[in-house]
Protein backbone atom coordinates (compact mmCIF):
# COMPACT_ATOMS: atom_id res chain seq x y z
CA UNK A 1 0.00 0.00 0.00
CA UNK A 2 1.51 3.13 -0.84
CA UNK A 3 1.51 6.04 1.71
CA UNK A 4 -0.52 9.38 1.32
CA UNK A 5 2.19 12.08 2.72
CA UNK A 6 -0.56 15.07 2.59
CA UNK A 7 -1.75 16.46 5.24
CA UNK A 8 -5.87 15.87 4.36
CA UNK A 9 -7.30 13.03 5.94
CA UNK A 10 -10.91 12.05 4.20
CA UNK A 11 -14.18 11.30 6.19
CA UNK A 12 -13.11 7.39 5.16
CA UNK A 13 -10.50 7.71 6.97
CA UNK A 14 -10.99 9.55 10.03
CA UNK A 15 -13.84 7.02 10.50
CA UNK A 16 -11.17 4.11 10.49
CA UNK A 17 -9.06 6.33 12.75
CA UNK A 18 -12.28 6.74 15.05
CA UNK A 19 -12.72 2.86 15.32
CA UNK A 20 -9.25 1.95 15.93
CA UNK A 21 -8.83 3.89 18.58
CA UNK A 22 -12.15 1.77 19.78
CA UNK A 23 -10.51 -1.47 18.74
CA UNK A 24 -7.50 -1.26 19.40
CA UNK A 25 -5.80 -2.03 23.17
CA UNK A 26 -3.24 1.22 23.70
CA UNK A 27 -1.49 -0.88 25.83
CA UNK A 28 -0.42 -3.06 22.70
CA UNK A 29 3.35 -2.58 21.31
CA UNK A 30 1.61 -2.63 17.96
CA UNK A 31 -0.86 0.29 18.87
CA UNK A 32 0.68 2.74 16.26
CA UNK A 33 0.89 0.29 13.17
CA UNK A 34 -2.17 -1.07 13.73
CA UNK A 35 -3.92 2.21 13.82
CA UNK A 36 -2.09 3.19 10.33
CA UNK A 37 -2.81 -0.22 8.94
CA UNK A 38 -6.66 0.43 10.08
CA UNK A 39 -6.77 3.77 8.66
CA UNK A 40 -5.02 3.39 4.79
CA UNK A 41 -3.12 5.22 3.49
CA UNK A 42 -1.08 6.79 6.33
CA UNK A 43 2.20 6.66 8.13
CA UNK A 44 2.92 5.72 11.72
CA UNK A 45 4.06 9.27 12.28
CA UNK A 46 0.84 10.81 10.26
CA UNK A 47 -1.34 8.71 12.68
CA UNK A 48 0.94 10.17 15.76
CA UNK A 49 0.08 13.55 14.66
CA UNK A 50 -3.68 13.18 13.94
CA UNK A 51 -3.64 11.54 17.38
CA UNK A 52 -2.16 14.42 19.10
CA UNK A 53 -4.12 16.71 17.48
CA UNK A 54 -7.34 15.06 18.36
CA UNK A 55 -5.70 15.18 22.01
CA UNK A 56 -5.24 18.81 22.20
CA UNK A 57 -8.57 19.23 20.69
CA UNK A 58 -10.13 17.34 23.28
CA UNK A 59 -8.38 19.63 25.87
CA UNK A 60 -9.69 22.94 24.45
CA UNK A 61 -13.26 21.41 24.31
CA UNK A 62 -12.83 20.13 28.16
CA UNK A 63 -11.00 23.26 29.39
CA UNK A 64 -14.14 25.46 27.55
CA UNK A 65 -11.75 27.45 25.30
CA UNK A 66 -14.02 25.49 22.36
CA UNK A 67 -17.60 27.14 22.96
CA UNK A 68 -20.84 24.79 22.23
CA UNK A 69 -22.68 24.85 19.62
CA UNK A 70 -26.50 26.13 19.93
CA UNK A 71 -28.03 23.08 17.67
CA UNK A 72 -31.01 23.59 16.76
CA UNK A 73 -34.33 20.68 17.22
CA UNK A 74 -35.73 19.86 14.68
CA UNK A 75 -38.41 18.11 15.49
CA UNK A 76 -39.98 21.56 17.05
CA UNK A 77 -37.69 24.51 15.92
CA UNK A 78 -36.64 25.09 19.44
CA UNK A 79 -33.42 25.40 20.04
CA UNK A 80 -31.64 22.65 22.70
């Protein structure tokens, strides 16, 4: 499989990212490889760096420096 050095990650993959991360036991010496071999088309160290970002993204959602969104229902057209 050949490796995708861009930067872009498609919906495809972020979706295998997403269930790796589900699969997959951290703990593992494998961890990184098998997320990359889950995901397609991505280095070890692209997977490091989509993992870190996720992390930091995490952290400005939990720390409330991301605010939240005002969805809109729906069902009603009230907003939630």
């Amino acid at each position: 499989m050949s490796s995708n050095t861009n930067s872009e990650w498609t919906a495809k993959q972020n979706k295998h990212f997403e269930d790796a991360l589900a699969t997959y036991n951290k703990d593992s010496p494998e961890w990184w490889q098998n997320l990359a071999r889950a995901v397609g088309g991505k280095t070890v160290e692209e997977v490091k760096r989509h993992y870190r970002n996720l992390l930091r993204d995490i952290d400005q959602i939990e720390s409330g420096k991301v605010p939240v969104p005002n969805y809109r229902d729906t069902t009603n057209g009230r907003r939630m």
